[in-house]
PDB file of N, CA and C in Angstrom:
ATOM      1  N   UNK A   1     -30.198   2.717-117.805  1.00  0.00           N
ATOM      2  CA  UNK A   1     -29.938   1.802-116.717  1.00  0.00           C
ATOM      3  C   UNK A   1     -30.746   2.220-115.494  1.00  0.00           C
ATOM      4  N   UNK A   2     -31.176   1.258-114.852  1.00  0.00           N
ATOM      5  CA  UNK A   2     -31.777   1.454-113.641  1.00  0.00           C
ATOM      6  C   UNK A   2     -30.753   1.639-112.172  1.00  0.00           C
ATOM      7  N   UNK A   3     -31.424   2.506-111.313  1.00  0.00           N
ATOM      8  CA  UNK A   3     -30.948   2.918-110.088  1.00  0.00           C
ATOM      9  C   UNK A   3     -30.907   1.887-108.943  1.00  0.00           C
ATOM     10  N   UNK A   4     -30.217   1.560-108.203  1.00  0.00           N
ATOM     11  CA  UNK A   4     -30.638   0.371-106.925  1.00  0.00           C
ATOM     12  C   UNK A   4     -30.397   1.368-105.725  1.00  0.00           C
ATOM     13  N   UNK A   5     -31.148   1.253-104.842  1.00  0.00           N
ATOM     14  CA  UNK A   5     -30.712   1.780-103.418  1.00  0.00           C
ATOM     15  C   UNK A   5     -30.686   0.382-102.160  1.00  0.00           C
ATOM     16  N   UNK A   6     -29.661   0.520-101.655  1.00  0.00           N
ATOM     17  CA  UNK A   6     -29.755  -0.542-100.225  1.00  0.00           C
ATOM     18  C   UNK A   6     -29.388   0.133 -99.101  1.00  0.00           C
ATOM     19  N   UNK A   7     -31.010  -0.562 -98.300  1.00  0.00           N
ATOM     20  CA  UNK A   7     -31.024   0.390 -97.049  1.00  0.00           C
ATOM     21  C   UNK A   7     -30.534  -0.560 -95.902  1.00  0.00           C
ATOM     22  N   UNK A   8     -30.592  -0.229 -95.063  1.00  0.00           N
ATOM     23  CA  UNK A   8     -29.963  -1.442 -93.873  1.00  0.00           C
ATOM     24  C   UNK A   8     -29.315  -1.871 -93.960  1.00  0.00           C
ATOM     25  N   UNK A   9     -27.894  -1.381 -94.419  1.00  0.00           N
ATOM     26  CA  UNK A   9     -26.909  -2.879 -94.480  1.00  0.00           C
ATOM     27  C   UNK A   9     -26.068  -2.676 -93.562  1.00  0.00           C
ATOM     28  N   UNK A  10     -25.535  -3.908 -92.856  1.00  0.00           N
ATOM     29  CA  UNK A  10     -24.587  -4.084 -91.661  1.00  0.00           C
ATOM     30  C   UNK A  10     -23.383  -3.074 -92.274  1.00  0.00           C
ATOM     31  N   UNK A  11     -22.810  -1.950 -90.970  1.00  0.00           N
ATOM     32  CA  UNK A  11     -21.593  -1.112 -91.609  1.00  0.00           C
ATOM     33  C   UNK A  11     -20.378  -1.995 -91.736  1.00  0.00           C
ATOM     34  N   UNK A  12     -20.342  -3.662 -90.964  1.00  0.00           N
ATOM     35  CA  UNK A  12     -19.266  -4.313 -90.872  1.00  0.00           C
ATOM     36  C   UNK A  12     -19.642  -4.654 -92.697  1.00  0.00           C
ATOM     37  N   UNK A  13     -20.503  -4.741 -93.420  1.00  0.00           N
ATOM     38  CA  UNK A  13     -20.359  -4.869 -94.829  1.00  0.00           C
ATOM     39  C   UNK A  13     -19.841  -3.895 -95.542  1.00  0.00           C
ATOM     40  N   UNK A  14     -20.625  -3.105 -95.203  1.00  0.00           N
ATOM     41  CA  UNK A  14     -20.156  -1.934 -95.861  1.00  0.00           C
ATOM     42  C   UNK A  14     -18.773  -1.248 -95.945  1.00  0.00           C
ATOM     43  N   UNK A  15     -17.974  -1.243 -94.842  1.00  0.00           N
ATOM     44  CA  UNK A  15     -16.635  -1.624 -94.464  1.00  0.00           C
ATOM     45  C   UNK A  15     -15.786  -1.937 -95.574  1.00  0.00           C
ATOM     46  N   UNK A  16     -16.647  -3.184 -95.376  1.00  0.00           N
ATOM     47  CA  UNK A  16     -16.301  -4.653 -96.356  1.00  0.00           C
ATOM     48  C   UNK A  16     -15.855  -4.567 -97.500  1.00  0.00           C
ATOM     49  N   UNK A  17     -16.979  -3.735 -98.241  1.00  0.00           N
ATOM     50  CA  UNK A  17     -16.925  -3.521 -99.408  1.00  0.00           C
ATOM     51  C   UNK A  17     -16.251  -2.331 -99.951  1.00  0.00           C
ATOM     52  N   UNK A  18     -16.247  -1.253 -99.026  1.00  0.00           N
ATOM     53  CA  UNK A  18     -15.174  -0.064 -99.230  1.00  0.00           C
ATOM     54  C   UNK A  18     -13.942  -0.294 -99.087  1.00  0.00           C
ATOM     55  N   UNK A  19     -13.496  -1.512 -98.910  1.00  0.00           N
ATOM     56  CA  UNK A  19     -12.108  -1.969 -98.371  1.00  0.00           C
ATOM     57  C   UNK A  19     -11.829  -2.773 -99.508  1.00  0.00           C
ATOM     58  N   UNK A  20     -12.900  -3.810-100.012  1.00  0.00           N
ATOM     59  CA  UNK A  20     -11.952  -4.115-101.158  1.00  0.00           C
ATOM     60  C   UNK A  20     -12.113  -3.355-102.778  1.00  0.00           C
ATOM     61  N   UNK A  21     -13.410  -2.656-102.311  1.00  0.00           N
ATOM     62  CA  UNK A  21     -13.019  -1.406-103.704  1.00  0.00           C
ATOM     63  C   UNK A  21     -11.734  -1.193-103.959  1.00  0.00           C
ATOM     64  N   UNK A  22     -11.468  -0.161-102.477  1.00  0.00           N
ATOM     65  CA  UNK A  22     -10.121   0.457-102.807  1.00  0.00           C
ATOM     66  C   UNK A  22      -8.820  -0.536-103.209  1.00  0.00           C
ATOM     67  N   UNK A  23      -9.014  -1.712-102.460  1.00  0.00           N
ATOM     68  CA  UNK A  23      -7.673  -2.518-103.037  1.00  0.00           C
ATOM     69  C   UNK A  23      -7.695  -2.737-104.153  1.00  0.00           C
ATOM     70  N   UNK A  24      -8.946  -2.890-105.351  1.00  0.00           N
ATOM     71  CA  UNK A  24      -8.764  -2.930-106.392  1.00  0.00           C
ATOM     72  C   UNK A  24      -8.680  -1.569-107.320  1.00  0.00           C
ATOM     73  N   UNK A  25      -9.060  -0.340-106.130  1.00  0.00           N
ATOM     74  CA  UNK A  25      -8.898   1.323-107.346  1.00  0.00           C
ATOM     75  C   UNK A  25     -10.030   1.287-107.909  1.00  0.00           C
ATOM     76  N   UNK A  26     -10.830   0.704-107.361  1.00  0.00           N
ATOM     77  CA  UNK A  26     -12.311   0.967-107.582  1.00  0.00           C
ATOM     78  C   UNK A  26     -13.290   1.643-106.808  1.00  0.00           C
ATOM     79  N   UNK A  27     -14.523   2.263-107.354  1.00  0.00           N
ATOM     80  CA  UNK A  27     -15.127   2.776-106.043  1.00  0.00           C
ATOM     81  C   UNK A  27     -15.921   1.720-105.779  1.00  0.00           C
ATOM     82  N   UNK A  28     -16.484   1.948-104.207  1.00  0.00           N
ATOM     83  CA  UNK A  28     -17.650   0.838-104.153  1.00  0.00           C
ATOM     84  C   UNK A  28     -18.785   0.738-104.689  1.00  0.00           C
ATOM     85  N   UNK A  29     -19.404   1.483-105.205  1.00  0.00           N
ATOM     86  CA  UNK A  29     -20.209   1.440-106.473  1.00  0.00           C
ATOM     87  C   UNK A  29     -20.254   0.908-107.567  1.00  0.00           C
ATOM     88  N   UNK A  30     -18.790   0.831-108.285  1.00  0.00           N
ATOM     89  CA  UNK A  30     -18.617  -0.658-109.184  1.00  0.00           C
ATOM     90  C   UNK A  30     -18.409  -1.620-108.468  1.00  0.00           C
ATOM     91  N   UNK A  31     -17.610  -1.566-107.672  1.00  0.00           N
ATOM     92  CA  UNK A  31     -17.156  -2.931-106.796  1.00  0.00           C
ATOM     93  C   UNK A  31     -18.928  -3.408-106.488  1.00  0.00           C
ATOM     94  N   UNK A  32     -20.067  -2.732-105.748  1.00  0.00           N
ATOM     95  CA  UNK A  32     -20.629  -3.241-105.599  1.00  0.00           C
ATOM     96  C   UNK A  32     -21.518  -3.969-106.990  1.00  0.00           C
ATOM     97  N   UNK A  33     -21.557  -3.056-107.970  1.00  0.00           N
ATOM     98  CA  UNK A  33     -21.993  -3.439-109.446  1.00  0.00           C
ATOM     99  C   UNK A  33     -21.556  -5.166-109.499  1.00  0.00           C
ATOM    100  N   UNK A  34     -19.771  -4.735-109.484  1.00  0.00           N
ATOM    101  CA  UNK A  34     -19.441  -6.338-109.927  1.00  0.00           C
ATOM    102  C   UNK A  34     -19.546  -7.418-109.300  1.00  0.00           C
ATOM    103  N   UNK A  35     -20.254  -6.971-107.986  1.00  0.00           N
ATOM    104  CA  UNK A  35     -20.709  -7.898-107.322  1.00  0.00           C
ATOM    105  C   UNK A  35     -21.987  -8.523-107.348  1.00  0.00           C
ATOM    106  N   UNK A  36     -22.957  -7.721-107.663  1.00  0.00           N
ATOM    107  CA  UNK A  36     -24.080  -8.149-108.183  1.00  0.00           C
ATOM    108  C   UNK A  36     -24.224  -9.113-109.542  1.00  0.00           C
ATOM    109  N   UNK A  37     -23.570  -8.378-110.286  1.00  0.00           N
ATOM    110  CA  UNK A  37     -23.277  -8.828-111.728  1.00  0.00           C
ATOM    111  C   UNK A  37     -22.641 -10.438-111.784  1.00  0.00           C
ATOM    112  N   UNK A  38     -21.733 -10.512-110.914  1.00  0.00           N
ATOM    113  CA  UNK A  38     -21.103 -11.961-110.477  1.00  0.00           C
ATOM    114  C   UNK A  38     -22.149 -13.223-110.092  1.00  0.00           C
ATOM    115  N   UNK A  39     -22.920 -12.720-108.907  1.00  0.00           N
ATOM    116  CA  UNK A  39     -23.594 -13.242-108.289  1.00  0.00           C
ATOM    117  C   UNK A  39     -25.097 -13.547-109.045  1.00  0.00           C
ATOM    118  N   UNK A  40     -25.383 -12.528-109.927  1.00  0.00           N
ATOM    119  CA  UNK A  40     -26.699 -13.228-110.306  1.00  0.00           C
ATOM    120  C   UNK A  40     -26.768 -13.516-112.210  1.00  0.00           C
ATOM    121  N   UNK A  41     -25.116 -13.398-112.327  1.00  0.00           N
ATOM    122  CA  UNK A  41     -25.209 -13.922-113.978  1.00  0.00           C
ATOM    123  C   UNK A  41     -25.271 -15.237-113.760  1.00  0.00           C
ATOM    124  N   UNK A  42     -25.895 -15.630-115.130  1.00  0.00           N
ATOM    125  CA  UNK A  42     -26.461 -16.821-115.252  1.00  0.00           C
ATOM    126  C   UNK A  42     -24.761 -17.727-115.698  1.00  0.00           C
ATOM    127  N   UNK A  43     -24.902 -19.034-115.191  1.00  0.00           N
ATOM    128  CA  UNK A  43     -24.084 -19.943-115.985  1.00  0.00           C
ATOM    129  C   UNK A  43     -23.971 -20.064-117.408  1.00  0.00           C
ATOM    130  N   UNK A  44     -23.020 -20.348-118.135  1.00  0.00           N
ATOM    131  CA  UNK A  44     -23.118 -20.537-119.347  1.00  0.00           C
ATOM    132  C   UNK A  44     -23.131 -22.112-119.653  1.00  0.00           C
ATOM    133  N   UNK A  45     -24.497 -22.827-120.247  1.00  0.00           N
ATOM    134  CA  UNK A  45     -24.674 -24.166-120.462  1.00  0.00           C
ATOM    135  C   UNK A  45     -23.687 -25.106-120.873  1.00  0.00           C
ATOM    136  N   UNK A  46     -23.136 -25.610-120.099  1.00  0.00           N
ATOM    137  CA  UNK A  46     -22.003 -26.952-120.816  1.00  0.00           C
ATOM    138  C   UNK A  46     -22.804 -27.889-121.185  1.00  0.00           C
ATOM    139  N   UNK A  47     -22.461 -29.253-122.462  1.00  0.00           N
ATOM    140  CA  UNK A  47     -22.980 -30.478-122.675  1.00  0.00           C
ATOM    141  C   UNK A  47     -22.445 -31.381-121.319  1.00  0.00           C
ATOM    142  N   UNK A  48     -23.340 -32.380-121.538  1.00  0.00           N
ATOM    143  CA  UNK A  48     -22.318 -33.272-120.254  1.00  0.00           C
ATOM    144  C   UNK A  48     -21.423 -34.256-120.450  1.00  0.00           C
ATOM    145  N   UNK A  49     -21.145 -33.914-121.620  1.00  0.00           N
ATOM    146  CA  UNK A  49     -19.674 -34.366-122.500  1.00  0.00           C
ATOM    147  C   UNK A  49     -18.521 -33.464-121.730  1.00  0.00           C
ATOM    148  N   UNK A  50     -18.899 -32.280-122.360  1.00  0.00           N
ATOM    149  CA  UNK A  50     -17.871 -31.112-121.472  1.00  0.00           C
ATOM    150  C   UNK A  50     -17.682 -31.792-119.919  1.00  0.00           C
ATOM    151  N   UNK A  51     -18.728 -31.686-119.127  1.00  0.00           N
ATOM    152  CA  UNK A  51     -18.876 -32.025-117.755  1.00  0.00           C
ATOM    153  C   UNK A  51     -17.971 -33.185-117.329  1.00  0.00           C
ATOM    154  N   UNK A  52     -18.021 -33.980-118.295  1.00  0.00           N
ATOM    155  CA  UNK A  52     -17.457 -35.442-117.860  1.00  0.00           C
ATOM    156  C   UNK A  52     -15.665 -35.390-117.959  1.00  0.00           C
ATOM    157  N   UNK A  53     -15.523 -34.898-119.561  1.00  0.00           N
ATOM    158  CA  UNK A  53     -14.215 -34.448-119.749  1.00  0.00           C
ATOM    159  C   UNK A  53     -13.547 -34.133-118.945  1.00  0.00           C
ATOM    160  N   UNK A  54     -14.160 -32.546-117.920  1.00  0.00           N
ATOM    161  CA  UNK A  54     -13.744 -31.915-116.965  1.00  0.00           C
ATOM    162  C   UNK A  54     -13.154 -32.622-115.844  1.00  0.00           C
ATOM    163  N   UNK A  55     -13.882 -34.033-115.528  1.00  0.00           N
ATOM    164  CA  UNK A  55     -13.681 -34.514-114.744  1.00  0.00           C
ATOM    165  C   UNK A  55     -12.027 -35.326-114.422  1.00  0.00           C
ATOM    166  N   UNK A  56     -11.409 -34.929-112.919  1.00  0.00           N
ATOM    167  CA  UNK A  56     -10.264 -35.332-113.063  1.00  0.00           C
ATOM    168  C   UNK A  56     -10.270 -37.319-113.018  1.00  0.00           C
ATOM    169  N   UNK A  57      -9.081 -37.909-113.349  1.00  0.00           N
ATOM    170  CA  UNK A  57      -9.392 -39.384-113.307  1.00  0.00           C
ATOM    171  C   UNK A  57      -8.437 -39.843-112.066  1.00  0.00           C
ATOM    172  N   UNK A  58      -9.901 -40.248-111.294  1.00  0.00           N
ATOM    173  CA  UNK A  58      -8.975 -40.216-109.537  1.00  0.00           C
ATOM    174  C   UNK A  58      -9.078 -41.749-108.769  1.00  0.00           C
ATOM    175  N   UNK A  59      -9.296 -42.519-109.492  1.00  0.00           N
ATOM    176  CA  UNK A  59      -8.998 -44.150-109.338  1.00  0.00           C
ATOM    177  C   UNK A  59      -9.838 -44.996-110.395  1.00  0.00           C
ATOM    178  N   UNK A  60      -9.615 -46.332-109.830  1.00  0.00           N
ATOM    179  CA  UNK A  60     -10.239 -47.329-110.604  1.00  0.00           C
ATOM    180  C   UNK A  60     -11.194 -47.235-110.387  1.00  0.00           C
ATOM    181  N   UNK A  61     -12.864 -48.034-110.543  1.00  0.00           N
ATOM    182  CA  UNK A  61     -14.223 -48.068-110.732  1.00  0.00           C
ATOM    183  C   UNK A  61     -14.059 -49.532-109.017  1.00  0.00           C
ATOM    184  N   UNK A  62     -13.003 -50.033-109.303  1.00  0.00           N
ATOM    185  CA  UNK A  62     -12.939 -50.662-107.657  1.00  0.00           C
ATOM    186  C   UNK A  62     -13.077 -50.144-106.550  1.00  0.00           C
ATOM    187  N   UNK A  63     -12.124 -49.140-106.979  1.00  0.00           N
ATOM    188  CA  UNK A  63     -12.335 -48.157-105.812  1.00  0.00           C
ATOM    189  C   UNK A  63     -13.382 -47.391-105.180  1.00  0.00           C
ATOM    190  N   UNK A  64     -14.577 -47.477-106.124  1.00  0.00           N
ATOM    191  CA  UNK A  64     -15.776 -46.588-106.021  1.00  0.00           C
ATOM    192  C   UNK A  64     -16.599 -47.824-105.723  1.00  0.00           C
ATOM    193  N   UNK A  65     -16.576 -49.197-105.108  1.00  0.00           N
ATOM    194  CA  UNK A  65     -17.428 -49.900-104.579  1.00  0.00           C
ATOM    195  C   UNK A  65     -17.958 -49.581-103.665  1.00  0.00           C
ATOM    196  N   UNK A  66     -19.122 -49.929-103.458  1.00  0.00           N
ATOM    197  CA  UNK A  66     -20.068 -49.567-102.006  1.00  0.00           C
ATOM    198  C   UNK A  66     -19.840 -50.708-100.953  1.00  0.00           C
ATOM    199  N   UNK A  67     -19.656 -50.181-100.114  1.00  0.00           N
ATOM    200  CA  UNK A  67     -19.684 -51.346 -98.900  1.00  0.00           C
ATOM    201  C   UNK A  67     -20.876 -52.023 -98.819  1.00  0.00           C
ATOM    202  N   UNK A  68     -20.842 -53.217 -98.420  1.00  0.00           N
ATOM    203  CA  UNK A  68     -21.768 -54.367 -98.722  1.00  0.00           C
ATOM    204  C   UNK A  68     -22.632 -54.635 -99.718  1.00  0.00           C
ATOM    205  N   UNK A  69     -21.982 -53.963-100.581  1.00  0.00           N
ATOM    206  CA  UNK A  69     -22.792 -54.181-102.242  1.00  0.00           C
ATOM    207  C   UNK A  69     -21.492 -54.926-103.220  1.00  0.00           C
ATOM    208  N   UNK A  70     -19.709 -55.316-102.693  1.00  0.00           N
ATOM    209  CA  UNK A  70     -19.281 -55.625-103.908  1.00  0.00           C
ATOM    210  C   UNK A  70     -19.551 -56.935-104.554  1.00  0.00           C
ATOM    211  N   UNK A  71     -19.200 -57.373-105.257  1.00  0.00           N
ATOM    212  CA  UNK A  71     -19.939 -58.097-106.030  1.00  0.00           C
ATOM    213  C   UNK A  71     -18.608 -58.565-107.195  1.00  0.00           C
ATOM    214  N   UNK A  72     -18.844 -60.027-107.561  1.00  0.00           N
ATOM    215  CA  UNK A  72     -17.466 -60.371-108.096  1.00  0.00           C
ATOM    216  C   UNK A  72     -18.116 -59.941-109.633  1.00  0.00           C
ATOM    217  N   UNK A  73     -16.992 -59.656-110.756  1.00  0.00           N
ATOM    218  CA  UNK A  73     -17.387 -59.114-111.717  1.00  0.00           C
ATOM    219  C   UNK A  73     -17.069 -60.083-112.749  1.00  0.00           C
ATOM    220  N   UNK A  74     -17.222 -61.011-113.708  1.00  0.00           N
ATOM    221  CA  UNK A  74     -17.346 -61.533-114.501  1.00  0.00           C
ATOM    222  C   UNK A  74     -16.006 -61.251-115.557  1.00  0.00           C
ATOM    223  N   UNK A  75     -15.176 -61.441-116.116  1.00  0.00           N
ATOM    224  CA  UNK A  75     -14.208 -61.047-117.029  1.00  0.00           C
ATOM    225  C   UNK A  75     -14.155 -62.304-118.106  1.00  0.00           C
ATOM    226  N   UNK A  76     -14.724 -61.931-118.777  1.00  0.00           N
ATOM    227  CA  UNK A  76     -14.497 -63.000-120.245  1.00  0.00           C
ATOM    228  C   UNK A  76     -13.268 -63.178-120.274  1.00  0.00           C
ATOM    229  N   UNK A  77     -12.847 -64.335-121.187  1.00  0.00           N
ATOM    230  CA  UNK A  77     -11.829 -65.310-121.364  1.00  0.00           C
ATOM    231  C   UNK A  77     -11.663 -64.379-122.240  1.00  0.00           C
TER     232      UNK A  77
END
């Protein structure tokens, strides 16, 4: 594994991060690990099937009209 060093960092971060190490019983050295690790793992690819699914169902398609675009809609017999 490779080494990281960070120079300059604001002590109000650093603080920061020694503060919530300890609330979790961690040192800041993992804490900072799992912070990196968080921040630059990649997403894991959903279909946009998944995506859509996900989606909560939060009115009718009326409701999502645009102002000065509605338009009467046709309903077969």
């Amino acid at each position: 594994m490779a080494n990281l060093i960070v120079r300059n960092v604001d002590e109000a971060i650093v603080r920061a991060l020694k503060s919530q190490a300890g609330a979790k019983g961690v040192s800041a050295e993992a804490e900072h690990r799992r912070i990196l690790e968080e921040a630059l793992s990649l997403p894991v690819p959903r279909r946009f099937e998944q995506v859509l699914a996900e989606m909560p169902n939060v009115g009718r398609d009326e409701d999502f009209v645009r102002s000065g675009t509605e338009t009467t809609r046709h309903v077969p017999d």
